[in-house]
PDB file of N, CA and C in Angstrom:
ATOM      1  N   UNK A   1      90.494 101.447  96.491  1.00  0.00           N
ATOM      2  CA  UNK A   1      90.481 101.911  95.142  1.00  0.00           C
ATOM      3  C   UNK A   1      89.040 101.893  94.668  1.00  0.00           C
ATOM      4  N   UNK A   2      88.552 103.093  93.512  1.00  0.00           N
ATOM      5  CA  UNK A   2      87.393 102.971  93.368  1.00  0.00           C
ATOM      6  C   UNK A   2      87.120 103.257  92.006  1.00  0.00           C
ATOM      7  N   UNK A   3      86.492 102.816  91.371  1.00  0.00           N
ATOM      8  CA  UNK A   3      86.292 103.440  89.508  1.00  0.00           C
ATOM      9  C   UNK A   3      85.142 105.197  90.259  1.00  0.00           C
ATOM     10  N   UNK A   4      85.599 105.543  89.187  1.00  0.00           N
ATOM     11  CA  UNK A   4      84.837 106.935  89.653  1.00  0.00           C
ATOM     12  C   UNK A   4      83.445 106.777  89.229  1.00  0.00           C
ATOM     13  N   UNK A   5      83.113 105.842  89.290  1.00  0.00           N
ATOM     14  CA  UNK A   5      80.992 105.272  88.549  1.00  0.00           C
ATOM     15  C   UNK A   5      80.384 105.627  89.873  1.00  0.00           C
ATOM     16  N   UNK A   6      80.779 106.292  91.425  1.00  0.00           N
ATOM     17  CA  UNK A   6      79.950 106.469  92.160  1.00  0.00           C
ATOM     18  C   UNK A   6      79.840 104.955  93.128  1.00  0.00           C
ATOM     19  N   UNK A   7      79.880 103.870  92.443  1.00  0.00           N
ATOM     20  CA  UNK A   7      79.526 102.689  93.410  1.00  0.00           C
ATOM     21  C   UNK A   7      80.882 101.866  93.526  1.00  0.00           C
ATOM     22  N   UNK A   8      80.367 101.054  94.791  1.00  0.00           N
ATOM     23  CA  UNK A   8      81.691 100.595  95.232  1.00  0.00           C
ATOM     24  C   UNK A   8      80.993  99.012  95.175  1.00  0.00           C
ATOM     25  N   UNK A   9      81.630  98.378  93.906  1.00  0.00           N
ATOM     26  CA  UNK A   9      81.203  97.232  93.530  1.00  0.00           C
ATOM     27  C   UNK A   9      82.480  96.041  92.844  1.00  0.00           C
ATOM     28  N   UNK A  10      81.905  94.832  92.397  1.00  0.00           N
ATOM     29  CA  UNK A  10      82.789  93.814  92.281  1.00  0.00           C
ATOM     30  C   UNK A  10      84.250  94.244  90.960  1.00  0.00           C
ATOM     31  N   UNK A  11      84.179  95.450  90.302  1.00  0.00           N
ATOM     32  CA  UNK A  11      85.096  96.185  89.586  1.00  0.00           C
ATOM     33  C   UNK A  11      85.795  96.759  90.315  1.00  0.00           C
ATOM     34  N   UNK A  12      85.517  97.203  91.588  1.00  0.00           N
ATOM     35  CA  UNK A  12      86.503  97.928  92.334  1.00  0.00           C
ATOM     36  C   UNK A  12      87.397  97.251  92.992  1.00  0.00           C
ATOM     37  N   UNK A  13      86.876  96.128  93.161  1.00  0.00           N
ATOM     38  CA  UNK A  13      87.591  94.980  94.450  1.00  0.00           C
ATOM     39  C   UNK A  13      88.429  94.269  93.631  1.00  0.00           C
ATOM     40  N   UNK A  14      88.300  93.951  92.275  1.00  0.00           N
ATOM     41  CA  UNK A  14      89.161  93.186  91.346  1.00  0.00           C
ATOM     42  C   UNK A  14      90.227  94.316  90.970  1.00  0.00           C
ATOM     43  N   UNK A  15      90.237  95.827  91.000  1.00  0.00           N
ATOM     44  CA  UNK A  15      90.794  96.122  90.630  1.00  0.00           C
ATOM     45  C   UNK A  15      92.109  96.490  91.498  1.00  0.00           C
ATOM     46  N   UNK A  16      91.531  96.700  92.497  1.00  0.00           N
ATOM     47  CA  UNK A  16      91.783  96.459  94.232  1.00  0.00           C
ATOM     48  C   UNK A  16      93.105  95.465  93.888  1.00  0.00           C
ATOM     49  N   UNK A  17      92.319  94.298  94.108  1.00  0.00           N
ATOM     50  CA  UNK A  17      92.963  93.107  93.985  1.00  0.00           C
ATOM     51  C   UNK A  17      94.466  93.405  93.017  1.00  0.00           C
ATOM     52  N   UNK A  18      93.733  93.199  91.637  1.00  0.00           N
ATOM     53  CA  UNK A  18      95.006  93.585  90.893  1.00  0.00           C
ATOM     54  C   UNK A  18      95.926  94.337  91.267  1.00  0.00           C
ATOM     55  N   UNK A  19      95.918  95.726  91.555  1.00  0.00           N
ATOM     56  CA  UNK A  19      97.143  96.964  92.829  1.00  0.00           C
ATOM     57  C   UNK A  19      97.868  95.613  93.273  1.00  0.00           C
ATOM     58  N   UNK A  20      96.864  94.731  94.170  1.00  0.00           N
ATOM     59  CA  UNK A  20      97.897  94.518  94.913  1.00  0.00           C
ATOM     60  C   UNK A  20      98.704  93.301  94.949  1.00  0.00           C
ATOM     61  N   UNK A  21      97.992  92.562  94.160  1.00  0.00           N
ATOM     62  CA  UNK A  21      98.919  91.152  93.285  1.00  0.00           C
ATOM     63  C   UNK A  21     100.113  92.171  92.956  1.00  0.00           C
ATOM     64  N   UNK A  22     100.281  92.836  92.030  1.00  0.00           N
ATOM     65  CA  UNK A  22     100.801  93.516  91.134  1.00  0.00           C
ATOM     66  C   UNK A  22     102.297  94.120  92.711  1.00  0.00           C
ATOM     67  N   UNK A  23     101.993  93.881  93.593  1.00  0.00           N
ATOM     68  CA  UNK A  23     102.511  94.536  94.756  1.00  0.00           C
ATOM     69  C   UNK A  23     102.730  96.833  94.013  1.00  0.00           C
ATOM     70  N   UNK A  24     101.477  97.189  93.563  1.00  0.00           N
ATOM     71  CA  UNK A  24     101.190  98.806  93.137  1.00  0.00           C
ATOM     72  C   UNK A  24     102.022  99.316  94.600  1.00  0.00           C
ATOM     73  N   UNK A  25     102.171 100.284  94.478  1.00  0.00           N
ATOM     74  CA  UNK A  25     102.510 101.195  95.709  1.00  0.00           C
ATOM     75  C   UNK A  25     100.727 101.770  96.382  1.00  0.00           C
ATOM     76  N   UNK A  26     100.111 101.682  95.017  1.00  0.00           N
ATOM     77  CA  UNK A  26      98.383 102.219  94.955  1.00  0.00           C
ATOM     78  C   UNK A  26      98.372 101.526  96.206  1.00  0.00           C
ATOM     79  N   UNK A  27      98.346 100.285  96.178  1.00  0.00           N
ATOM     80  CA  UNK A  27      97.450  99.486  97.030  1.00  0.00           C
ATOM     81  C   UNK A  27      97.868  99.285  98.521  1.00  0.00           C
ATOM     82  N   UNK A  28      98.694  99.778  98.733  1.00  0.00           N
ATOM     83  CA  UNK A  28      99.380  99.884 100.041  1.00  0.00           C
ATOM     84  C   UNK A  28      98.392 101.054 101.087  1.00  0.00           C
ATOM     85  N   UNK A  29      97.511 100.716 101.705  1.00  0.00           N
ATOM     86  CA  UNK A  29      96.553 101.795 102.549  1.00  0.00           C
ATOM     87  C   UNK A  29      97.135 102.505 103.546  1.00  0.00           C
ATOM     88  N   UNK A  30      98.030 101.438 104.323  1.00  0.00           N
ATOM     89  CA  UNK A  30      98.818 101.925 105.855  1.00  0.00           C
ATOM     90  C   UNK A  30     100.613 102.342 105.803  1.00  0.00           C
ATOM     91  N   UNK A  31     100.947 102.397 104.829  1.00  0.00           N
ATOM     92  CA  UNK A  31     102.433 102.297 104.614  1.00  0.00           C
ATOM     93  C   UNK A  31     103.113 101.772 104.454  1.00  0.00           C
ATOM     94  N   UNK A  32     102.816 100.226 105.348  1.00  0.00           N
ATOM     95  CA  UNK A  32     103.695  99.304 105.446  1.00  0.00           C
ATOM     96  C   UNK A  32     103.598  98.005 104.571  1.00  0.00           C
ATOM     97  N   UNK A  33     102.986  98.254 103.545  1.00  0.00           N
ATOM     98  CA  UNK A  33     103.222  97.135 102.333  1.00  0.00           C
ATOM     99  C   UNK A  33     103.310  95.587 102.746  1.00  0.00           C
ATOM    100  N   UNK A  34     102.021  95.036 103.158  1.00  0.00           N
ATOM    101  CA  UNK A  34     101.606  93.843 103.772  1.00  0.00           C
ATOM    102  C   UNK A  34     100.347  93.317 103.463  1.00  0.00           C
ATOM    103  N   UNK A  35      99.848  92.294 104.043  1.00  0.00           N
ATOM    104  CA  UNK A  35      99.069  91.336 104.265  1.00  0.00           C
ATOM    105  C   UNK A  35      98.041  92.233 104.802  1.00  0.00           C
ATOM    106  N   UNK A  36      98.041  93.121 105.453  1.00  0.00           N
ATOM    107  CA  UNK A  36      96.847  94.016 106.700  1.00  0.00           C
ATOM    108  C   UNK A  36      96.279  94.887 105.436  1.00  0.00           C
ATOM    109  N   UNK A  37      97.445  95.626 104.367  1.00  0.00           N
ATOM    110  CA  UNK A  37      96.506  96.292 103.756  1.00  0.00           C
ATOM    111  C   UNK A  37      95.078  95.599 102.177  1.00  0.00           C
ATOM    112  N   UNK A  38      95.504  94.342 102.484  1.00  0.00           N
ATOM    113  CA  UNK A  38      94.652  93.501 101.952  1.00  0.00           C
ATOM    114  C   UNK A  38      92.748  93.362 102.870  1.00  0.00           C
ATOM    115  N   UNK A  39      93.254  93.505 103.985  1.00  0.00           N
ATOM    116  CA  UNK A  39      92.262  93.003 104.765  1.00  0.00           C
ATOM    117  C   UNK A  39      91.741  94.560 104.987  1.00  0.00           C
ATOM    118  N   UNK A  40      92.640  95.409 105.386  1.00  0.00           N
ATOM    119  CA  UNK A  40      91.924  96.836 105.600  1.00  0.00           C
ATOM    120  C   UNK A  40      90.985  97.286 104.272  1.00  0.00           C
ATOM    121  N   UNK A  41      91.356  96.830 103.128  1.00  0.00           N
ATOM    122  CA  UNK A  41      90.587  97.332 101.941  1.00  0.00           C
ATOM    123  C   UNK A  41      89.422  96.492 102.006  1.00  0.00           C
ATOM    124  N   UNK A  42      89.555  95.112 102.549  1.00  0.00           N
ATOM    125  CA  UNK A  42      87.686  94.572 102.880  1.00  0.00           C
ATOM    126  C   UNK A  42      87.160  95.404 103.545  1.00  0.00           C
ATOM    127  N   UNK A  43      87.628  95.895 104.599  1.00  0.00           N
ATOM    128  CA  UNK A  43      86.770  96.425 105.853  1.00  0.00           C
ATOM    129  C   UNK A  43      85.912  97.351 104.737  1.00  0.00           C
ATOM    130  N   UNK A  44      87.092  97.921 103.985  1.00  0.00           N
ATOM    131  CA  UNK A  44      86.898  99.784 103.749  1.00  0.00           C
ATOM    132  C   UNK A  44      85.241  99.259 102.608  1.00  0.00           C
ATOM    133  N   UNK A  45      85.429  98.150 101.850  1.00  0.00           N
ATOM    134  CA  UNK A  45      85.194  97.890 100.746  1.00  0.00           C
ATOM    135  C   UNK A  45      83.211  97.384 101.198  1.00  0.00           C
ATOM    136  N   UNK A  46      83.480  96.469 102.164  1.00  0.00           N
ATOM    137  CA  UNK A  46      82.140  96.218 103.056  1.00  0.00           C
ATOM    138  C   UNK A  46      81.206  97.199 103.804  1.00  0.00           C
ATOM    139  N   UNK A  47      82.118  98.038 103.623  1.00  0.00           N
ATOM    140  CA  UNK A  47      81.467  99.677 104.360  1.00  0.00           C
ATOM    141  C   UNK A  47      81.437 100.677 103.286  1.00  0.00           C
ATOM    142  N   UNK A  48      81.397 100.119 101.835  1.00  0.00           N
ATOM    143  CA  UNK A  48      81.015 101.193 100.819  1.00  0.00           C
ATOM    144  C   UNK A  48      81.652 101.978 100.348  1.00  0.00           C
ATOM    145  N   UNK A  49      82.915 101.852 100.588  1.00  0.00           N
ATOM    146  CA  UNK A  49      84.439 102.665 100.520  1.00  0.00           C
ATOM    147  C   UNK A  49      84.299 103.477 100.608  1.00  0.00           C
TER     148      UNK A  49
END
C-alpha cells in the first residue's frame, strides 16, 4: 500500500499495517490471507514499493 506522495515511507507501512490488523481484503498481496502477506509487504516495502 502506498499514499500517492510518490515516497514509500513510515505512513505507508503504518497504513500497511493498519489493512492488515484490520484483516482489509487491501492487504492480502498473495490471495491467501496470512502471515506471508505481512512479510511479503516488508520485502516490497524495503525495496521502495
Amino acid at each position: 500500500m502506498r499514499r500517492d506522495d510518490g515516497d514509500a515511507d513510515a505512513d505507508d507501512f503504518f497504513d500497511y499495517l493498519d489493512l492488515f490488523a484490520a484483516g482489509d481484503p487491501d492487504a492480502d498481496l498473495d490471495g491467501d490471507r496470512d502471515a506471508d502477506d505481512f512479510f511479503t509487504y516488508l520485502d516490497l516495502f524495503a525495496q521502495g514499493c
